[in-house]
PDB file of N, CA and C in Angstrom:
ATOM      1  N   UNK A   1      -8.054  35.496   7.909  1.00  0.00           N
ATOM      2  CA  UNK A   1      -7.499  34.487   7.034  1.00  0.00           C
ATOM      3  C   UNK A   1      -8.433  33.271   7.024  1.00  0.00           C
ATOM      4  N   UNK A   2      -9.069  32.547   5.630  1.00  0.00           N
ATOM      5  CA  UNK A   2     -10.146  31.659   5.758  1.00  0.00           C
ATOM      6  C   UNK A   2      -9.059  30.486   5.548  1.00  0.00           C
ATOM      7  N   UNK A   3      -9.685  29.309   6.470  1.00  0.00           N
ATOM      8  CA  UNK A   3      -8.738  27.988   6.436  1.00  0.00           C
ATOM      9  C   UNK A   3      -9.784  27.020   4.933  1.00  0.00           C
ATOM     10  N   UNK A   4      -8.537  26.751   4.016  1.00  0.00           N
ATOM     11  CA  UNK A   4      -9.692  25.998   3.391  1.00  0.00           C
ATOM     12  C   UNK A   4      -9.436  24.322   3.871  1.00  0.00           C
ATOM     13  N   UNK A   5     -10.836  24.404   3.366  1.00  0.00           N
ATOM     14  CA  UNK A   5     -11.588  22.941   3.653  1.00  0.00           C
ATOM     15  C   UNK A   5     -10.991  21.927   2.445  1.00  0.00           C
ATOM     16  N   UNK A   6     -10.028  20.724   2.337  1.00  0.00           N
ATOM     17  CA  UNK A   6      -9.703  19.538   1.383  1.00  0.00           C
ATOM     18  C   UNK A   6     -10.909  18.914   1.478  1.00  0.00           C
ATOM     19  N   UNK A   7     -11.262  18.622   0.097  1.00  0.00           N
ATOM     20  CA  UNK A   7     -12.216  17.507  -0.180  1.00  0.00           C
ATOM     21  C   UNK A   7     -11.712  16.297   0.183  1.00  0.00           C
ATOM     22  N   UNK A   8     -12.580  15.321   0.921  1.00  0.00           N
ATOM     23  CA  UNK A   8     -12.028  14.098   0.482  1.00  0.00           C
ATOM     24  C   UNK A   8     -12.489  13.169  -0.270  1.00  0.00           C
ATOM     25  N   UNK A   9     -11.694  12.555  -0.905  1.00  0.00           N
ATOM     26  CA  UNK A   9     -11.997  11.725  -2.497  1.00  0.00           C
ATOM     27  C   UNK A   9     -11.725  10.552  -2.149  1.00  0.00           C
ATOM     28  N   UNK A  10     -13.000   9.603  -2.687  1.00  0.00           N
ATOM     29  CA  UNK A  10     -12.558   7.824  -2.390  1.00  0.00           C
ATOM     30  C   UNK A  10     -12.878   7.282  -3.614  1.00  0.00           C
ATOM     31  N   UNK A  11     -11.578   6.336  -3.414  1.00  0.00           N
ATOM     32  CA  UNK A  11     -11.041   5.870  -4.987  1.00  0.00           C
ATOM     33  C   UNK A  11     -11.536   4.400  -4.247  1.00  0.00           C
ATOM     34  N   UNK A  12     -12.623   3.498  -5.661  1.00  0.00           N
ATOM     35  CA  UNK A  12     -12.225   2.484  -5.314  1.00  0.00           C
ATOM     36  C   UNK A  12     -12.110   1.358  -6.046  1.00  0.00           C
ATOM     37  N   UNK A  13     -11.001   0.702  -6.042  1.00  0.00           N
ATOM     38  CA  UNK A  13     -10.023  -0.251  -7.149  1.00  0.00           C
ATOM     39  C   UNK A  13     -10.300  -1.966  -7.225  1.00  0.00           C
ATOM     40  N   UNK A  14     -10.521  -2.491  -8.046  1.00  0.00           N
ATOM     41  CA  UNK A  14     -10.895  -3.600  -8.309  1.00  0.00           C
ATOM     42  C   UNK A  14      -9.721  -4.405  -8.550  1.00  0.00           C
ATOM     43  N   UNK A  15      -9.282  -5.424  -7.460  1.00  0.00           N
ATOM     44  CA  UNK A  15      -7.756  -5.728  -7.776  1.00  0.00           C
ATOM     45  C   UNK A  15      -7.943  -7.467  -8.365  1.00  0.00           C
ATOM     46  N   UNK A  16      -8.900  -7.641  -8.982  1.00  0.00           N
ATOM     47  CA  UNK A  16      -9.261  -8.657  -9.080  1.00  0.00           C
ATOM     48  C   UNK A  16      -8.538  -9.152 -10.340  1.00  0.00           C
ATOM     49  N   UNK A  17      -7.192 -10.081 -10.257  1.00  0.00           N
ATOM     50  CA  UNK A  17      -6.322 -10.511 -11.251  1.00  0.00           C
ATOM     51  C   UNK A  17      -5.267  -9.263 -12.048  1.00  0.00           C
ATOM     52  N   UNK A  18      -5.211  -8.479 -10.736  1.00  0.00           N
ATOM     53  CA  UNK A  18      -4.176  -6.955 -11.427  1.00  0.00           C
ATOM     54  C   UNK A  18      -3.014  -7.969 -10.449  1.00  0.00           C
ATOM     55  N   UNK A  19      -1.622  -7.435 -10.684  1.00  0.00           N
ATOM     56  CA  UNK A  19      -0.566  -7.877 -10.637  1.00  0.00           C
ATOM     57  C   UNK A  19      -0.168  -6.787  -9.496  1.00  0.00           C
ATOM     58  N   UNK A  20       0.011  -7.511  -8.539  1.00  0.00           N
ATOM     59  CA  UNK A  20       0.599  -6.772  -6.742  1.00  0.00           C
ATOM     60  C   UNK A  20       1.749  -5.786  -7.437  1.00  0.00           C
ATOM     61  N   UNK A  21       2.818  -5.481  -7.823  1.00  0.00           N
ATOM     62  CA  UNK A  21       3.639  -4.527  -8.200  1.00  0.00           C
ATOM     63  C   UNK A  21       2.916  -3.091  -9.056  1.00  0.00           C
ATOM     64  N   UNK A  22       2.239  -3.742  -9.798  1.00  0.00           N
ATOM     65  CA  UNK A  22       1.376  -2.279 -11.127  1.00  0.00           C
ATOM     66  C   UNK A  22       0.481  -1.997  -9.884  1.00  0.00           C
ATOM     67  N   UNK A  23      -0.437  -2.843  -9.406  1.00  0.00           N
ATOM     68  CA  UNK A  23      -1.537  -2.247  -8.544  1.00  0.00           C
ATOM     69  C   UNK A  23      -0.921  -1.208  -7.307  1.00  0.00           C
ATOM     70  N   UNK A  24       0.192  -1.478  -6.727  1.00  0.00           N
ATOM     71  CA  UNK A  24       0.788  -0.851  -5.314  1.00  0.00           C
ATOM     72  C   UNK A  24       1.319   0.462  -6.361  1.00  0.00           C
ATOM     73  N   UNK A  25       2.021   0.326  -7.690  1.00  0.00           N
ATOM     74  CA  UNK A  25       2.272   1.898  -7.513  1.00  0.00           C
ATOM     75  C   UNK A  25       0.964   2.905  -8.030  1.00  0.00           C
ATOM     76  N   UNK A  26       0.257   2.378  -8.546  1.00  0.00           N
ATOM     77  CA  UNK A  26      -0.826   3.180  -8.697  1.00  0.00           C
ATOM     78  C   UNK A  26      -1.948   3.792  -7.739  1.00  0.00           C
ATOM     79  N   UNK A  27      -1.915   2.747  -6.200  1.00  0.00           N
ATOM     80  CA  UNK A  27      -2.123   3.199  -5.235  1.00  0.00           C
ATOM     81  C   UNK A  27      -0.915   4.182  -4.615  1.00  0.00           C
ATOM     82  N   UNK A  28      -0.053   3.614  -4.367  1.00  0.00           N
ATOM     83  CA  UNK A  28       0.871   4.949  -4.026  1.00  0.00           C
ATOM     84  C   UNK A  28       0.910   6.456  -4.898  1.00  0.00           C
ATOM     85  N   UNK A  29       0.305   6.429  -6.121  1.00  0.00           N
ATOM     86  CA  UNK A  29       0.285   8.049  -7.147  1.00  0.00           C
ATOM     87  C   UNK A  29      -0.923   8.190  -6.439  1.00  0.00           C
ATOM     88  N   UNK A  30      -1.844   7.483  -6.285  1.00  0.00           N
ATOM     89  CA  UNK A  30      -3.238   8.460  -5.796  1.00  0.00           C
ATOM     90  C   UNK A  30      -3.035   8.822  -4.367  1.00  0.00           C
ATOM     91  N   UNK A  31      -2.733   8.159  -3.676  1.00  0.00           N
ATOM     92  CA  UNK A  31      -2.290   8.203  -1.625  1.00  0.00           C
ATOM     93  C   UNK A  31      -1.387  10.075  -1.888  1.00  0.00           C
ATOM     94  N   UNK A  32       0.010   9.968  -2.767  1.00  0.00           N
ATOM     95  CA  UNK A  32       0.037  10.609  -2.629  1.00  0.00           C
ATOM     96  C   UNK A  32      -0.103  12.263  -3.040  1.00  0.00           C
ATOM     97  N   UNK A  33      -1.463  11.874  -3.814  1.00  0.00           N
ATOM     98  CA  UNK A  33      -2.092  12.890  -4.275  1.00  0.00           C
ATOM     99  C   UNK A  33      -1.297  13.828  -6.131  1.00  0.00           C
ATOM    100  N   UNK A  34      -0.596  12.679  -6.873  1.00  0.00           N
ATOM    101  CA  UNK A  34       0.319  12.942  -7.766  1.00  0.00           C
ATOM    102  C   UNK A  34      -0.734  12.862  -8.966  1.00  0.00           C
ATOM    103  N   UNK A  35      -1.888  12.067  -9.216  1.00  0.00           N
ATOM    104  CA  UNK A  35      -2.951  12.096  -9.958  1.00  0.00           C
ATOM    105  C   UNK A  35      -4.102  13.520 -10.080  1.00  0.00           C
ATOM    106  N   UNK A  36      -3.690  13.913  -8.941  1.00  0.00           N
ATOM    107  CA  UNK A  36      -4.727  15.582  -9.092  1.00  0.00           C
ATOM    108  C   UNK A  36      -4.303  16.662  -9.963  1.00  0.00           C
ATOM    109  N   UNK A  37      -4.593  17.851 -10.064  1.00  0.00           N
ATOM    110  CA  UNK A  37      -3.878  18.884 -11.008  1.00  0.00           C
ATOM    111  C   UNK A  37      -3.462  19.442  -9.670  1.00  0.00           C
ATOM    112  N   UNK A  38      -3.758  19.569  -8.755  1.00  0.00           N
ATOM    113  CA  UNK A  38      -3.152  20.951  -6.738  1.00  0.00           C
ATOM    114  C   UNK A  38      -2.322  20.026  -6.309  1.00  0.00           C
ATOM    115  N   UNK A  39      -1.549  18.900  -7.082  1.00  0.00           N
ATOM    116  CA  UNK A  39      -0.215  18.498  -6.854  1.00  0.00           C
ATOM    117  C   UNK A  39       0.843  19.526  -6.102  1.00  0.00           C
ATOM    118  N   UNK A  40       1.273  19.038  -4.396  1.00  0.00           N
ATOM    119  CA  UNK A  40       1.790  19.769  -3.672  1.00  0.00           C
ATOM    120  C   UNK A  40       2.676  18.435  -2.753  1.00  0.00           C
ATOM    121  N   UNK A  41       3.720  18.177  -2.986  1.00  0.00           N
ATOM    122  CA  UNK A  41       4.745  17.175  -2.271  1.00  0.00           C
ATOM    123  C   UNK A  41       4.375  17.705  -0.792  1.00  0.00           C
ATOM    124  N   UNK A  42       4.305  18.949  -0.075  1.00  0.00           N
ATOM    125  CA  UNK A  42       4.234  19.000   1.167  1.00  0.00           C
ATOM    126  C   UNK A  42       3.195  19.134   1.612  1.00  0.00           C
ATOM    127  N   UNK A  43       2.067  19.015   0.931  1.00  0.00           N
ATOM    128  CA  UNK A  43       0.622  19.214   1.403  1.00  0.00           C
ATOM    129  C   UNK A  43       0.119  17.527   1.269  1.00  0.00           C
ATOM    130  N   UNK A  44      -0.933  16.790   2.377  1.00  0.00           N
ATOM    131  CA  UNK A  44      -1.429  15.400   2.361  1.00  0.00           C
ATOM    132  C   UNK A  44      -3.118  15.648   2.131  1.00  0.00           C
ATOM    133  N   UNK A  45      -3.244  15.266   1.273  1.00  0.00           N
ATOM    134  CA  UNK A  45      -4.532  15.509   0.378  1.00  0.00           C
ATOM    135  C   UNK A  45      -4.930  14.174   0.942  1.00  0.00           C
ATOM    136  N   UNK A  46      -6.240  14.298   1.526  1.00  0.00           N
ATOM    137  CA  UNK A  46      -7.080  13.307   2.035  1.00  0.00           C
ATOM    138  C   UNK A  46      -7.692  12.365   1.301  1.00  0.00           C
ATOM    139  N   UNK A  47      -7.431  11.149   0.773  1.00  0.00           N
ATOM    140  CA  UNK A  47      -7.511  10.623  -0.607  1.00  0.00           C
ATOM    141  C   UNK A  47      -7.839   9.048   0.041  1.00  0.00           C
ATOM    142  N   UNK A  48      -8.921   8.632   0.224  1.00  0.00           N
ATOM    143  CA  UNK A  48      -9.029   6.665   0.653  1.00  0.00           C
ATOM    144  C   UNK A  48      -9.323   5.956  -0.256  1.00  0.00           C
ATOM    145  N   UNK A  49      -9.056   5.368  -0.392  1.00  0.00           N
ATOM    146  CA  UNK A  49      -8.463   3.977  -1.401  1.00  0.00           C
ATOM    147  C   UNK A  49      -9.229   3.141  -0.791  1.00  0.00           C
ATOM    148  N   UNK A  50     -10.349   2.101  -1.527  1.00  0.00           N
ATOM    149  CA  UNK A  50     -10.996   1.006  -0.778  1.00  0.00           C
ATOM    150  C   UNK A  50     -10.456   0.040  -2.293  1.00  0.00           C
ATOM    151  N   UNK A  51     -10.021  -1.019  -1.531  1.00  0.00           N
ATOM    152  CA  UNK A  51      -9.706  -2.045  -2.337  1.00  0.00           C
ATOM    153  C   UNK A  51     -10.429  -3.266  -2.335  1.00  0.00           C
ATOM    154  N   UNK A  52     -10.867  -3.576  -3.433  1.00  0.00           N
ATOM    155  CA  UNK A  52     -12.160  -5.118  -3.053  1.00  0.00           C
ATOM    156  C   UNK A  52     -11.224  -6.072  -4.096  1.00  0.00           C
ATOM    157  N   UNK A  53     -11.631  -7.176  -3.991  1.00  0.00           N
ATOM    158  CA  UNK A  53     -10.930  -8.585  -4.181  1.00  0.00           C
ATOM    159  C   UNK A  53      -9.493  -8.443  -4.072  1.00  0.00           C
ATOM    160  N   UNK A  54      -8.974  -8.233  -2.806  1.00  0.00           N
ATOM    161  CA  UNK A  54      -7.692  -8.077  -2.455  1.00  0.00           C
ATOM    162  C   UNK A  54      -6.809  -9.485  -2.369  1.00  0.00           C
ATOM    163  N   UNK A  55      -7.559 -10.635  -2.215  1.00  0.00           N
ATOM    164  CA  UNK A  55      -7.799 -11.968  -2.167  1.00  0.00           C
ATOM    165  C   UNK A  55      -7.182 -12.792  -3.698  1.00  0.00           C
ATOM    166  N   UNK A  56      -7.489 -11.813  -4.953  1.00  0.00           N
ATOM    167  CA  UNK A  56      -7.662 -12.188  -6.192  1.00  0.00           C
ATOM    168  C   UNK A  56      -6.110 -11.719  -6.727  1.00  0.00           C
ATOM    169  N   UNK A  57      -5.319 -10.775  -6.151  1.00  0.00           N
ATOM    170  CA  UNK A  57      -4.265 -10.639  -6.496  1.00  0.00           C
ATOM    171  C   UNK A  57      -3.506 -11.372  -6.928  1.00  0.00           C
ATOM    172  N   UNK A  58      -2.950 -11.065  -7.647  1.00  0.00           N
ATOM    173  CA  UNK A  58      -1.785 -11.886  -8.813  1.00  0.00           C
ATOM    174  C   UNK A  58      -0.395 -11.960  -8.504  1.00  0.00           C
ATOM    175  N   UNK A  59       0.809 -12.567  -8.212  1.00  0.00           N
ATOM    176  CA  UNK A  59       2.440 -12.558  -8.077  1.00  0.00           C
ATOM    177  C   UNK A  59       2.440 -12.696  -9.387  1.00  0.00           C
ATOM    178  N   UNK A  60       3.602 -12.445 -10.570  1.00  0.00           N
ATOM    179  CA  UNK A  60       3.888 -13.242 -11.329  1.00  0.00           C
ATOM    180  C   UNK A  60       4.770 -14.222 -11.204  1.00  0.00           C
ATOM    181  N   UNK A  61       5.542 -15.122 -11.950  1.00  0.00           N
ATOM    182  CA  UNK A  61       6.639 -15.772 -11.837  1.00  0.00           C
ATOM    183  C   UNK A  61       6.129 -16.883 -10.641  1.00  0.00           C
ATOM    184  N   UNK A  62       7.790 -16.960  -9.662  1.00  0.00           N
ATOM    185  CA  UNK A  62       7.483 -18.177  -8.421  1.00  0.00           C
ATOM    186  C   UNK A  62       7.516 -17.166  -7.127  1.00  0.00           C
ATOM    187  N   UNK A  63       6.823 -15.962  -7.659  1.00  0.00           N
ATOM    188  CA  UNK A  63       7.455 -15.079  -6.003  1.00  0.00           C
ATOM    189  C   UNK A  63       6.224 -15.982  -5.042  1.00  0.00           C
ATOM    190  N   UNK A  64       5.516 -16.443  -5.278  1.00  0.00           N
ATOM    191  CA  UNK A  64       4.550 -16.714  -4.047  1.00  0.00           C
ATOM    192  C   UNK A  64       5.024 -17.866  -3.594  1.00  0.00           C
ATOM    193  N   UNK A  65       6.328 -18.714  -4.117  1.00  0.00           N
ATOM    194  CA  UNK A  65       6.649 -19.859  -3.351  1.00  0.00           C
ATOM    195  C   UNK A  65       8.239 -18.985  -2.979  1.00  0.00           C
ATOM    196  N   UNK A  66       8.679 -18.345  -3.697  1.00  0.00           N
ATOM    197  CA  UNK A  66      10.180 -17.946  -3.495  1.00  0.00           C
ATOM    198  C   UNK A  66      10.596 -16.476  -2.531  1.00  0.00           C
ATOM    199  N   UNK A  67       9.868 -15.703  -3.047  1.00  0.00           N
ATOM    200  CA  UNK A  67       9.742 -14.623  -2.393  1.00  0.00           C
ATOM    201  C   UNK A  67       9.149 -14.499  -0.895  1.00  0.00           C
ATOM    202  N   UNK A  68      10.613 -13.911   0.043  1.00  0.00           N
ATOM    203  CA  UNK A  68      10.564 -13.723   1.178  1.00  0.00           C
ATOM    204  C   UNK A  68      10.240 -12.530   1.767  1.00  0.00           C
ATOM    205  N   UNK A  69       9.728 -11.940   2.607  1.00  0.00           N
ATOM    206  CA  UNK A  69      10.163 -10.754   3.663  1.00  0.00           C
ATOM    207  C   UNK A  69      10.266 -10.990   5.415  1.00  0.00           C
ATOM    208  N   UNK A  70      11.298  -9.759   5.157  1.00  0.00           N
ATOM    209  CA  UNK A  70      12.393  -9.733   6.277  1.00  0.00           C
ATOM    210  C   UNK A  70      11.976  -9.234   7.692  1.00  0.00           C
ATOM    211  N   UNK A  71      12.047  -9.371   8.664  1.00  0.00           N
ATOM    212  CA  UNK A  71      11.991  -8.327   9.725  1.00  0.00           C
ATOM    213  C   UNK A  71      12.682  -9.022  11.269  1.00  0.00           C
ATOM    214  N   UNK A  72      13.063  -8.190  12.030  1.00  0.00           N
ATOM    215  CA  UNK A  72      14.196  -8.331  12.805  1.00  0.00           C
ATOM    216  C   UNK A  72      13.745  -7.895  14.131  1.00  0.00           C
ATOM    217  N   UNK A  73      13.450  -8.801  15.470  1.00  0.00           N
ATOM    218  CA  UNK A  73      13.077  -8.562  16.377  1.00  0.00           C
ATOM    219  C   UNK A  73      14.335  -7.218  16.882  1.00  0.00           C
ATOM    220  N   UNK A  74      15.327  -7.305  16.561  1.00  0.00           N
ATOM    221  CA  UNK A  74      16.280  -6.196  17.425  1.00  0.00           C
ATOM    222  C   UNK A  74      17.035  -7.215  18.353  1.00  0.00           C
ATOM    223  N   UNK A  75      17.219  -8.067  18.629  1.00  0.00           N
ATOM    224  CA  UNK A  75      17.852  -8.723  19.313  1.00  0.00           C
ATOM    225  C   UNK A  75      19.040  -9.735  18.504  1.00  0.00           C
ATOM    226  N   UNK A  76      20.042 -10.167  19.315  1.00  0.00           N
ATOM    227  CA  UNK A  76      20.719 -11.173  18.656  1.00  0.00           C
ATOM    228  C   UNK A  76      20.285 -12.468  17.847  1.00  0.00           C
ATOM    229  N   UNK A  77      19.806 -12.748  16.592  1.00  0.00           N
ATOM    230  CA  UNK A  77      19.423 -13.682  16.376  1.00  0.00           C
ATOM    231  C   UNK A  77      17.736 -14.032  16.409  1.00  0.00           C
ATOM    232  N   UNK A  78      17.408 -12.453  15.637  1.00  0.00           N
ATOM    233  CA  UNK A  78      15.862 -12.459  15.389  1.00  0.00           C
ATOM    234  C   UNK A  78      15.183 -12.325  14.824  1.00  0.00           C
ATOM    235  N   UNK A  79      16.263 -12.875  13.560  1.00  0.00           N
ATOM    236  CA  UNK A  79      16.153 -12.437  11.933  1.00  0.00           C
ATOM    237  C   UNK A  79      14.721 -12.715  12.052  1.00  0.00           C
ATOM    238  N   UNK A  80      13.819 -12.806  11.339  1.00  0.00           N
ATOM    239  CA  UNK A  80      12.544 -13.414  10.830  1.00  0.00           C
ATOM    240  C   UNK A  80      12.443 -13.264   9.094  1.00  0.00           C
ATOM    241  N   UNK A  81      11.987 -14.452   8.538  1.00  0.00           N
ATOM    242  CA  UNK A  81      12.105 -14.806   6.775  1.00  0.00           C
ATOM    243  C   UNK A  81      10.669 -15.123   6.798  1.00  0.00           C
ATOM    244  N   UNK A  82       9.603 -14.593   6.130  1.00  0.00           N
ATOM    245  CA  UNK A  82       8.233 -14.951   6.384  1.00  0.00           C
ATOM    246  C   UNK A  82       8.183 -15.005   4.798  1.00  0.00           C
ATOM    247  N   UNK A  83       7.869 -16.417   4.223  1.00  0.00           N
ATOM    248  CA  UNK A  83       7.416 -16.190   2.684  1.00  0.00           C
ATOM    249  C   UNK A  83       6.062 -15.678   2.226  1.00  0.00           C
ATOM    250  N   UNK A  84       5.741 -15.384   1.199  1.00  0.00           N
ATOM    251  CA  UNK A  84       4.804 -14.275   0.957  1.00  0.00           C
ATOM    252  C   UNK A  84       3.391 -14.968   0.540  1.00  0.00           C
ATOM    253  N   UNK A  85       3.679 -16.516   0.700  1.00  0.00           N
ATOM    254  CA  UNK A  85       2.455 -17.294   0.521  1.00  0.00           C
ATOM    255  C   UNK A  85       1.782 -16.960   2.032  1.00  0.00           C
ATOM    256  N   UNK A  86       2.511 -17.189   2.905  1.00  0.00           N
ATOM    257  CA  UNK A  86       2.090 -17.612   4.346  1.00  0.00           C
ATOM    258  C   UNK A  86       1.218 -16.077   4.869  1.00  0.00           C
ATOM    259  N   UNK A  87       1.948 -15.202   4.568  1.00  0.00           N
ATOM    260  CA  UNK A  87       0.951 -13.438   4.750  1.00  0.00           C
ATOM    261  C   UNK A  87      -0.140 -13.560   3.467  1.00  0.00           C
ATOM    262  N   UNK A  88       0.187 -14.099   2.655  1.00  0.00           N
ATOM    263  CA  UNK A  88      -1.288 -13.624   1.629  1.00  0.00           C
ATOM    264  C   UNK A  88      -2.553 -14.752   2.053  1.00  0.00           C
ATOM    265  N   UNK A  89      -1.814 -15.851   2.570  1.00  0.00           N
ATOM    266  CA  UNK A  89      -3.099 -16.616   3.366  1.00  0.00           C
ATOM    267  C   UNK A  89      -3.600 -16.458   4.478  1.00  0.00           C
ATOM    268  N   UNK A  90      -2.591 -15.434   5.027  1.00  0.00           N
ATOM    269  CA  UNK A  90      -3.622 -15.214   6.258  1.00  0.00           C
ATOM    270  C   UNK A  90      -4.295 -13.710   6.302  1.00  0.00           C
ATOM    271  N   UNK A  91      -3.622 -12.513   5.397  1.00  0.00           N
ATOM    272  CA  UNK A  91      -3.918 -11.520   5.072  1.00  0.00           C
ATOM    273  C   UNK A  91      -3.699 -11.317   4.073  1.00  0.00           C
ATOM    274  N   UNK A  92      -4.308 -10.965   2.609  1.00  0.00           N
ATOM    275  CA  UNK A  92      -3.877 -10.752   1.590  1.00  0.00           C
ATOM    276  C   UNK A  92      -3.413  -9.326   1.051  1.00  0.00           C
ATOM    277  N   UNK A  93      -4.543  -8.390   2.338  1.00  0.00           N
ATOM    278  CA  UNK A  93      -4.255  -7.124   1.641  1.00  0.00           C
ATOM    279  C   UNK A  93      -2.787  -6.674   2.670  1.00  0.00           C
ATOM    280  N   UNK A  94      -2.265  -7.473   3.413  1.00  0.00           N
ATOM    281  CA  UNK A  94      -0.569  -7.023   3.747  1.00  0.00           C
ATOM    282  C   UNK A  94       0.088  -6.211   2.350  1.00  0.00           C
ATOM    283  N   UNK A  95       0.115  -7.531   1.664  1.00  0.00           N
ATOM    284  CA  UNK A  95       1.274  -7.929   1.033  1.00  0.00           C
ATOM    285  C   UNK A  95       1.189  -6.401   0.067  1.00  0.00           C
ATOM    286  N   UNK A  96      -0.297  -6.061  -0.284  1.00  0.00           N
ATOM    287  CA  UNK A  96      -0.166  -4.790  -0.892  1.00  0.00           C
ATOM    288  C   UNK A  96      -0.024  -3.532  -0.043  1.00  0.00           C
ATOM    289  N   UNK A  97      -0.155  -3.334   0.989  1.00  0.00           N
ATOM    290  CA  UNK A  97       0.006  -2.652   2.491  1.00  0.00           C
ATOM    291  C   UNK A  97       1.634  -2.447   2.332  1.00  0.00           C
ATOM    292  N   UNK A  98       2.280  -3.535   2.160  1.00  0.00           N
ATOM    293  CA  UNK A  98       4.075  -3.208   2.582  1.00  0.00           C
ATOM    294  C   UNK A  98       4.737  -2.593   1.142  1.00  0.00           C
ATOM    295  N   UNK A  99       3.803  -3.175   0.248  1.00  0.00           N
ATOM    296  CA  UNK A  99       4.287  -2.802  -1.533  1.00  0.00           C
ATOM    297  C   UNK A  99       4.371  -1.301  -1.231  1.00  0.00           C
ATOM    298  N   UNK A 100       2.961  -1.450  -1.305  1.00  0.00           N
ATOM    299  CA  UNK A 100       2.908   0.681  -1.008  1.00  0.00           C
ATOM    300  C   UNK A 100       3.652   1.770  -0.500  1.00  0.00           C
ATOM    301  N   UNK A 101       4.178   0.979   1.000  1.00  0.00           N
ATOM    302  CA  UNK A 101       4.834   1.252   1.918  1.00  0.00           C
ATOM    303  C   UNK A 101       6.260   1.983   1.454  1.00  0.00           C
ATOM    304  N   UNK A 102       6.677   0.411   0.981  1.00  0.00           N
ATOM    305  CA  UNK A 102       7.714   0.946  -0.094  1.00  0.00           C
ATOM    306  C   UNK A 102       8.163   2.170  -1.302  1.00  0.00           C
ATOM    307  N   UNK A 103       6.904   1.734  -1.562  1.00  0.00           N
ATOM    308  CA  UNK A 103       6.939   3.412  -2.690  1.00  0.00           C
ATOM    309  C   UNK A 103       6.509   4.984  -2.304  1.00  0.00           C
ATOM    310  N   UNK A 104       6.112   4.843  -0.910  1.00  0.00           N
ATOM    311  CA  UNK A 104       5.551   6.163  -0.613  1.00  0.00           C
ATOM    312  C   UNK A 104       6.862   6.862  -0.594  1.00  0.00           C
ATOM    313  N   UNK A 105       7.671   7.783  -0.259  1.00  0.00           N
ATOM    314  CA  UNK A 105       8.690   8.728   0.820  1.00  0.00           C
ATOM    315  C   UNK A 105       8.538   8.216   2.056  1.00  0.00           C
ATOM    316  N   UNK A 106       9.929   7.959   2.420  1.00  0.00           N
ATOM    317  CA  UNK A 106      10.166   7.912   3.817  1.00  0.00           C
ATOM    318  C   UNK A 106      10.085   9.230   4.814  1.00  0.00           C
ATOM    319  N   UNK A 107       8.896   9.539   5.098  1.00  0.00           N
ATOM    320  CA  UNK A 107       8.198  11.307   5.774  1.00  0.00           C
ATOM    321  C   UNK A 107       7.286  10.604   6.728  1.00  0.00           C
ATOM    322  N   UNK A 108       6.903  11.579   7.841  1.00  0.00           N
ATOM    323  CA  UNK A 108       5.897  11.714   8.101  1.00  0.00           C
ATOM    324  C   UNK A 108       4.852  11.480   7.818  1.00  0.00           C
ATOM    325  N   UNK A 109       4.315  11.570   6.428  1.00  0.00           N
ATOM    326  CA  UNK A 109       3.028  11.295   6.193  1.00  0.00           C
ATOM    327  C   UNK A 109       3.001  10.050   5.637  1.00  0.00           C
ATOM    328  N   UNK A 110       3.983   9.384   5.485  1.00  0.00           N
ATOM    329  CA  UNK A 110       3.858   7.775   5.336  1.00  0.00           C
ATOM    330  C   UNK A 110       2.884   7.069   6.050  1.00  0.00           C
ATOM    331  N   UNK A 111       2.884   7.431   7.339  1.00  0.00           N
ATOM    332  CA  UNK A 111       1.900   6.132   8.081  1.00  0.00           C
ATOM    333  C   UNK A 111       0.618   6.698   8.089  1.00  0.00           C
ATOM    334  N   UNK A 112       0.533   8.253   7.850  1.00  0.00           N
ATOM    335  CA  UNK A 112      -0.802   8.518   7.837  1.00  0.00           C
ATOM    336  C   UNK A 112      -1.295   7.846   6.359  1.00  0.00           C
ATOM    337  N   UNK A 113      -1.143   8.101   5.489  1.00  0.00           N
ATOM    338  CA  UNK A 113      -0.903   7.469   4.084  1.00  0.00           C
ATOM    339  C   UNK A 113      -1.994   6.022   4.082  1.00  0.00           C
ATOM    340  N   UNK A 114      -0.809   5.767   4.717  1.00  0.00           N
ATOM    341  CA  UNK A 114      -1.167   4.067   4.949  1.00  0.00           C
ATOM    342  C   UNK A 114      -2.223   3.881   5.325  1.00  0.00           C
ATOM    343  N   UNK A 115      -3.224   4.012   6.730  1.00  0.00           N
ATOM    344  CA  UNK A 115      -3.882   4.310   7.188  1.00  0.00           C
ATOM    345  C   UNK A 115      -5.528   4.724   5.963  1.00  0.00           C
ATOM    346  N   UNK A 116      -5.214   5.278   5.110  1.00  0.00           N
ATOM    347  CA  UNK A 116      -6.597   5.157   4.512  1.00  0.00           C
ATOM    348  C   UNK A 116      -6.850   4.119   3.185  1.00  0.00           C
ATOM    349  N   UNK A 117      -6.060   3.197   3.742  1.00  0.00           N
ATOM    350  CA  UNK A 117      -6.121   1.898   2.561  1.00  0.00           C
ATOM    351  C   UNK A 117      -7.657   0.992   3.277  1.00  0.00           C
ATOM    352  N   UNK A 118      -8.041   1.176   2.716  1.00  0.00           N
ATOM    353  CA  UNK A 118      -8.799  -0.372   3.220  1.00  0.00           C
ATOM    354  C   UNK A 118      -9.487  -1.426   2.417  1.00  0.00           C
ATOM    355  N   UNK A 119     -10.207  -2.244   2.957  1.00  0.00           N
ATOM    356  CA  UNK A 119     -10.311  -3.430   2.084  1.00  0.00           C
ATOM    357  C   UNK A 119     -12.159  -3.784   2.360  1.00  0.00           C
ATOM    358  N   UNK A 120     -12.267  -4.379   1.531  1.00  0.00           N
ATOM    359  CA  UNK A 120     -13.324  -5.020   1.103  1.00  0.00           C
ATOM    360  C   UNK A 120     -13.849  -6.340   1.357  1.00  0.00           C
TER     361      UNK A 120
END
């Protein structure tokens, strides 16, 4: 029985004034391999994504003064509210990191997924 060999394919995206919502799902169709014709939900097609001017990203509206995210130490009283100015100034490519996150399937191959984003 011959094991075949996946190509791997690197996509790489110019996010320079694209809008954080259109840009994250179009990274999430290529991550999870929905742009190929050997479209297979249970197979993880080795696919890296390099993203350059991650910096240049766009919110529309007031989400960059209004828009929050959440996360919760696990303890009584550990809410955490981090607005989305304060992560895009200190990391910009987060904010498209958690977008993605969001749209992948909650599976297994989510964090591998994740993992071949990188930046520029």
């Amino acid at each position: 029985m011959e094991k075949t060999k996946s190509k791997k394919e690197t996509h790489v995206i110019d996010a320079k004034g694209k809008v954080l919502g259109r840009l994250a799902t179009q990274v999430a169709l290529i991550l999870q391999g929905k742009t190929s014709p050997d479209y297979m939900p249970n197979k993880d097609k080795e696919v890296f994504i390099t993203i350059k001017n991650a910096e240049k990203i766009k919110l529309t509206g007031r989400k960059m003064e209004d828009k929050t995210y959440f996360r919760h130490s696990g303890y009584l009283g550990g809410e955490r509210h981090v607005p989305a100015k304060e992560i895009f100034e200190r990391k910009p490519g987060d904010l498209l990191v958690m977008a993605v996150s969001g749209m992948l399937p909650k599976n297994r191959l989510r964090s591998k997924r994740l993992k071949r984003i990188k930046f520029e």
